[in-house]
PDB file of N, CA and C in Angstrom:
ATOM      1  N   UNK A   1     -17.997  -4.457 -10.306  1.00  0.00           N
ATOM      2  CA  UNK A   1     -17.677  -3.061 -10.161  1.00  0.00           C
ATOM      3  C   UNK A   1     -18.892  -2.337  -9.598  1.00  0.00           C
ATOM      4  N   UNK A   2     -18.736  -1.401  -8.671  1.00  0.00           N
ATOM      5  CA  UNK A   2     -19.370  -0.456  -8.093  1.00  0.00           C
ATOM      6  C   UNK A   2     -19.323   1.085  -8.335  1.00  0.00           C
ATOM      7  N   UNK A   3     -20.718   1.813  -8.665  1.00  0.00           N
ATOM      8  CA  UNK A   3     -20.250   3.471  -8.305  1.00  0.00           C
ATOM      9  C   UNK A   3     -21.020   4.063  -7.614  1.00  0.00           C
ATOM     10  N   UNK A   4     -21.094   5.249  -7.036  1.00  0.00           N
ATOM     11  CA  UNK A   4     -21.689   6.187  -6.277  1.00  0.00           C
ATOM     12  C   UNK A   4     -23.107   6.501  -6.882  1.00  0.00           C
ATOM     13  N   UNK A   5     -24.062   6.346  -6.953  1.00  0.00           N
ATOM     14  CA  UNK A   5     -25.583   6.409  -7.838  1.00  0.00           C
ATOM     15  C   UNK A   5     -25.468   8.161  -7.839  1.00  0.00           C
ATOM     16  N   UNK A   6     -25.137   8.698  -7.177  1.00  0.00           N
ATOM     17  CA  UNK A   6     -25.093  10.317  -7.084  1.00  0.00           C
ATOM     18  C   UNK A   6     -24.542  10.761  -8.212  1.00  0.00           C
ATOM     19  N   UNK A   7     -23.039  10.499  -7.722  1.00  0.00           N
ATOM     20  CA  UNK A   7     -22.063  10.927  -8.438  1.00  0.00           C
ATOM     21  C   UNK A   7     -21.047  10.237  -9.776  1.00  0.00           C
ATOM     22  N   UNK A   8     -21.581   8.956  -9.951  1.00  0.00           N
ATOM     23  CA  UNK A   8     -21.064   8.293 -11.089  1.00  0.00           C
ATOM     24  C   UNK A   8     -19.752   7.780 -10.692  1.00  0.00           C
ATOM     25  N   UNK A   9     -19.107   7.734  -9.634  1.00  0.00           N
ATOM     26  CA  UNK A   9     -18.013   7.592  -8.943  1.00  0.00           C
ATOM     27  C   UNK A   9     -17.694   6.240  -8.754  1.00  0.00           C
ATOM     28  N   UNK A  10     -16.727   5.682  -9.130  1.00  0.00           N
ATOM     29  CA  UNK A  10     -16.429   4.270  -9.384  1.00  0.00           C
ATOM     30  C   UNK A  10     -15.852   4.118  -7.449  1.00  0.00           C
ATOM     31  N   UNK A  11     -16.289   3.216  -7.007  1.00  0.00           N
ATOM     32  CA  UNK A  11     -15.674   3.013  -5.546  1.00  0.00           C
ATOM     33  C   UNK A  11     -14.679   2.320  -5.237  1.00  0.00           C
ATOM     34  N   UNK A  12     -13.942   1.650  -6.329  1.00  0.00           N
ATOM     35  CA  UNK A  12     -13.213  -0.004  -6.142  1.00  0.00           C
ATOM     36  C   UNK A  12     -13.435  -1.141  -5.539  1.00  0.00           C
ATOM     37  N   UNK A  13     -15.370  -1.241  -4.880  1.00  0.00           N
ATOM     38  CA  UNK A  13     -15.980  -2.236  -4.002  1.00  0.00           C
ATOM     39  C   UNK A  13     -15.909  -3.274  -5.415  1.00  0.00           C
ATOM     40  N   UNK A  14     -15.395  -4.558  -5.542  1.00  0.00           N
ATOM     41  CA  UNK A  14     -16.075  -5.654  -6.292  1.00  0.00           C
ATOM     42  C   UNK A  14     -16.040  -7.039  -5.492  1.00  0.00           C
ATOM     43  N   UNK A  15     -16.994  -7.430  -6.055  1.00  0.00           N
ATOM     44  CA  UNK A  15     -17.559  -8.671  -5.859  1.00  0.00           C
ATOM     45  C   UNK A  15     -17.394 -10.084  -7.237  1.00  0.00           C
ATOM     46  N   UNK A  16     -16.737 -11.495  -6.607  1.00  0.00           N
ATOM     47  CA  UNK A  16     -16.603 -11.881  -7.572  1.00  0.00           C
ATOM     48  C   UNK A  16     -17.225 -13.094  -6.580  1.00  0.00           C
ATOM     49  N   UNK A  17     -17.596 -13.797  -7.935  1.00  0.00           N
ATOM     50  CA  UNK A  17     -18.090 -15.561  -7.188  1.00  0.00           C
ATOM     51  C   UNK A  17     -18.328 -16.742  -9.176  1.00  0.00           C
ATOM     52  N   UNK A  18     -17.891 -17.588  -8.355  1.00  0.00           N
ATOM     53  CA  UNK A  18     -17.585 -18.578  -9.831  1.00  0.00           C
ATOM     54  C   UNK A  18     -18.824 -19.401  -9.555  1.00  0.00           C
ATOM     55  N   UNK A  19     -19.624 -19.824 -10.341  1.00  0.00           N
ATOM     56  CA  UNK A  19     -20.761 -20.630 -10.354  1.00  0.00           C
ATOM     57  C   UNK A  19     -21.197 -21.500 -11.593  1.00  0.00           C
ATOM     58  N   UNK A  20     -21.587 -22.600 -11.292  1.00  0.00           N
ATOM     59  CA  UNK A  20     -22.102 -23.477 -12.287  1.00  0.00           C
ATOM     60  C   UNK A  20     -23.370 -23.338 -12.534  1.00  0.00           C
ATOM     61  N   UNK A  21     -24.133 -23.670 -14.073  1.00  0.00           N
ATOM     62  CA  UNK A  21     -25.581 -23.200 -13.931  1.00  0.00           C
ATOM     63  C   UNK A  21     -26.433 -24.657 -13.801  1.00  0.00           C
ATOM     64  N   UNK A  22     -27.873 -24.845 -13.289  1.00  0.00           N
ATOM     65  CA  UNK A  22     -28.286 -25.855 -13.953  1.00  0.00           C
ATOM     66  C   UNK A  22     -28.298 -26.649 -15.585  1.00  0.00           C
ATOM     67  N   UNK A  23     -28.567 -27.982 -15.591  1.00  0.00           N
ATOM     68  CA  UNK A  23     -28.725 -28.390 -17.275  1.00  0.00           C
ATOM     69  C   UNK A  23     -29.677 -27.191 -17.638  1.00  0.00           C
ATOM     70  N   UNK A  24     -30.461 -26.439 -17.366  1.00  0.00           N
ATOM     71  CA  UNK A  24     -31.210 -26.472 -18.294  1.00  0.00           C
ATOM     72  C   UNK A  24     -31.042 -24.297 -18.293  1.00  0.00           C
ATOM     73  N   UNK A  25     -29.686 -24.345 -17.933  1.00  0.00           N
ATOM     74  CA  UNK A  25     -28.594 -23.377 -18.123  1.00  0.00           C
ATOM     75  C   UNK A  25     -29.622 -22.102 -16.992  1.00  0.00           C
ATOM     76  N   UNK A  26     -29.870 -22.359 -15.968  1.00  0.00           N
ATOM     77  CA  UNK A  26     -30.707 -21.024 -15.431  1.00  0.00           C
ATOM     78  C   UNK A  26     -29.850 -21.261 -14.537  1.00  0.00           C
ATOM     79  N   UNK A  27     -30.045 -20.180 -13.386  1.00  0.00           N
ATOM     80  CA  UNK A  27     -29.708 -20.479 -12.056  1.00  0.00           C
ATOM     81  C   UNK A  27     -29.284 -18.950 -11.344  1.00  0.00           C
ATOM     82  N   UNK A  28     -29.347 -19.347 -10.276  1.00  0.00           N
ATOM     83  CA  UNK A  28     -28.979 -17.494  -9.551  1.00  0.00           C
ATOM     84  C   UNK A  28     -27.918 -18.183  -8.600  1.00  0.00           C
ATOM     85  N   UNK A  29     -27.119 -16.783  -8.145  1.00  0.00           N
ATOM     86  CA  UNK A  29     -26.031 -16.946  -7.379  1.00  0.00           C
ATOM     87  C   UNK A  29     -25.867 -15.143  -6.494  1.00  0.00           C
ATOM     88  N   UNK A  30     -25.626 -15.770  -5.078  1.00  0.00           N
ATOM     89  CA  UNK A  30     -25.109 -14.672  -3.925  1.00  0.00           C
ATOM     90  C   UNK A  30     -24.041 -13.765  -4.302  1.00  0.00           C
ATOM     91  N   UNK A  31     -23.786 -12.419  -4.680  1.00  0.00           N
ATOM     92  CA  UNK A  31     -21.894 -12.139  -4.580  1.00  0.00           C
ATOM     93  C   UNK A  31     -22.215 -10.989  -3.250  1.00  0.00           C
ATOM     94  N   UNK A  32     -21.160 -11.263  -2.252  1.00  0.00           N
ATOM     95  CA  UNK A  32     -21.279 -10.152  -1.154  1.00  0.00           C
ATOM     96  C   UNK A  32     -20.100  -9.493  -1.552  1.00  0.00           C
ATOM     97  N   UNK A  33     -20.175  -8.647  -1.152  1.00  0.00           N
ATOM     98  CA  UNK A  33     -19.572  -7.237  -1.168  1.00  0.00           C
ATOM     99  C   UNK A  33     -19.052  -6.622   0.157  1.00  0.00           C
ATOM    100  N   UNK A  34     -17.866  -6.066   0.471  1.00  0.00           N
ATOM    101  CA  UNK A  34     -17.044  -5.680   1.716  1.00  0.00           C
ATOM    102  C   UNK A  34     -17.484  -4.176   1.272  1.00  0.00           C
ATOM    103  N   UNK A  35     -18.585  -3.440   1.991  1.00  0.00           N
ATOM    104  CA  UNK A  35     -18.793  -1.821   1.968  1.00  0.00           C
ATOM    105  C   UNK A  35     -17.649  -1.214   2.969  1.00  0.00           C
ATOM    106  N   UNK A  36     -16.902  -0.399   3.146  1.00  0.00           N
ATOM    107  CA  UNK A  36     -16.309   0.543   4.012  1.00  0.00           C
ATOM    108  C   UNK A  36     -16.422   1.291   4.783  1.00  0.00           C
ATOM    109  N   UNK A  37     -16.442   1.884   5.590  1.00  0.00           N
ATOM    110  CA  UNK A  37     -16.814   3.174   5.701  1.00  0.00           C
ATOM    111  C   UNK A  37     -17.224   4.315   5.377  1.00  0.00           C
ATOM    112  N   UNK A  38     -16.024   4.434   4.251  1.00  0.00           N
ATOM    113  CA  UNK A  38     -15.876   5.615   3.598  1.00  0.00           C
ATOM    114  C   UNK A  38     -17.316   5.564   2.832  1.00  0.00           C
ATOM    115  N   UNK A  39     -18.445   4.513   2.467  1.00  0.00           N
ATOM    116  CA  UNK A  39     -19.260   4.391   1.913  1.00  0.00           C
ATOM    117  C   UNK A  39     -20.462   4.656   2.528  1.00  0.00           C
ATOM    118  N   UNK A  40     -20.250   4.806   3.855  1.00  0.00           N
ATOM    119  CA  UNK A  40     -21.867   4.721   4.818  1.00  0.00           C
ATOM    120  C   UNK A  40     -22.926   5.645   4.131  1.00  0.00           C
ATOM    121  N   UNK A  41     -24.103   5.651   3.657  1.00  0.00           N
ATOM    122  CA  UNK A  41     -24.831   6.614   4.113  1.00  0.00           C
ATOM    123  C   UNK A  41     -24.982   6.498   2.514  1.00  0.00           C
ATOM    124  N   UNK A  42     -23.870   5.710   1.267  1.00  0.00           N
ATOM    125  CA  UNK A  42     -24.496   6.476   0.347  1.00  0.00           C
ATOM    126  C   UNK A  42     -25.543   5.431  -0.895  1.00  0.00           C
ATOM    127  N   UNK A  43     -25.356   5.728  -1.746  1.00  0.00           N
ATOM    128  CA  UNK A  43     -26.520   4.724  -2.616  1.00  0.00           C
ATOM    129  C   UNK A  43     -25.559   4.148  -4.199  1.00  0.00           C
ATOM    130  N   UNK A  44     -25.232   2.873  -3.983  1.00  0.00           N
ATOM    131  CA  UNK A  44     -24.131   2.400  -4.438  1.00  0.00           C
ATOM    132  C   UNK A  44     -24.645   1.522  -5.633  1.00  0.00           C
ATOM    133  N   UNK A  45     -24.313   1.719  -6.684  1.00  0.00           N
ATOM    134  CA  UNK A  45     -25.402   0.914  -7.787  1.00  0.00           C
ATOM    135  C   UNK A  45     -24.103  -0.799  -8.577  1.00  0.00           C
ATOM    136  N   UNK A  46     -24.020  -1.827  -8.418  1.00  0.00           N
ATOM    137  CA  UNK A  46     -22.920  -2.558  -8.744  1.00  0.00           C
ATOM    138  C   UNK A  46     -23.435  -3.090 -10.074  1.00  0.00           C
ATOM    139  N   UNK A  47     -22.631  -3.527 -11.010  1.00  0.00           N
ATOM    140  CA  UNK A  47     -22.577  -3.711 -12.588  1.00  0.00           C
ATOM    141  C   UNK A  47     -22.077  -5.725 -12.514  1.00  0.00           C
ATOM    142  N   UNK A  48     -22.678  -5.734 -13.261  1.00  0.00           N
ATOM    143  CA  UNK A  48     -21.930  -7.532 -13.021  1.00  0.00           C
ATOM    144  C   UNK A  48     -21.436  -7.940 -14.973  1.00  0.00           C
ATOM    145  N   UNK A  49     -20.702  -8.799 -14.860  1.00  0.00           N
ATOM    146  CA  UNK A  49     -19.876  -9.290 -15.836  1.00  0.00           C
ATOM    147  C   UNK A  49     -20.004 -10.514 -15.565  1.00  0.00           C
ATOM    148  N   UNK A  50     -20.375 -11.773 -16.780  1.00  0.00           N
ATOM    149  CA  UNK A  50     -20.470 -12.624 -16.769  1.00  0.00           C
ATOM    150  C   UNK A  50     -19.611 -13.208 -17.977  1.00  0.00           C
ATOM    151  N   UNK A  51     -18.639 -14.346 -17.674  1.00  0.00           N
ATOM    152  CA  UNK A  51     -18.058 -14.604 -18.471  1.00  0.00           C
ATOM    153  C   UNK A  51     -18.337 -16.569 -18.553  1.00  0.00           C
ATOM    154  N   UNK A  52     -18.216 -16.918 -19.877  1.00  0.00           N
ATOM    155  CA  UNK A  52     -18.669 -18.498 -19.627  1.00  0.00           C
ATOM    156  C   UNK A  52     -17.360 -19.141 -20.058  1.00  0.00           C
ATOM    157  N   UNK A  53     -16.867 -20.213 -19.263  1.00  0.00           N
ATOM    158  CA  UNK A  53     -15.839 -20.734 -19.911  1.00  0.00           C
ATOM    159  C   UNK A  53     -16.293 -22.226 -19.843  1.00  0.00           C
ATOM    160  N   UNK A  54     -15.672 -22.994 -21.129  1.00  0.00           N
ATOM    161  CA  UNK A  54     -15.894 -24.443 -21.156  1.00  0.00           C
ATOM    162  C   UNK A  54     -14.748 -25.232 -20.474  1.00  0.00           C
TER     163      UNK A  54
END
């Protein structure tokens, strides 16, 4: 989930990506994001959710 850093404004931009971690449970991962138009110009702050499933 994404909002407007200004205005607190939720944008409906999200980003999702499924990833495995190393054994020794670390690891980083890319999520891109499709910006719009309607977004140019502004300062967009995104929230991430991590969920673990076995």
């Amino acid at each position: 989930m994404s909002v407007d850093k200004a205005t607190g404004d939720k944008t409906g931009i999200v980003g999702t990506k499924t990833f495995t971690t190393s054994e020794s449970g670390s690891g980083t991962v890319e999520v891109e994001f499709t910006i719009t138009a309607r977004w140019a110009g502004h300062t967009l702050v995104a929230f991430e959710t991590v969920t673990e499933t076995m």
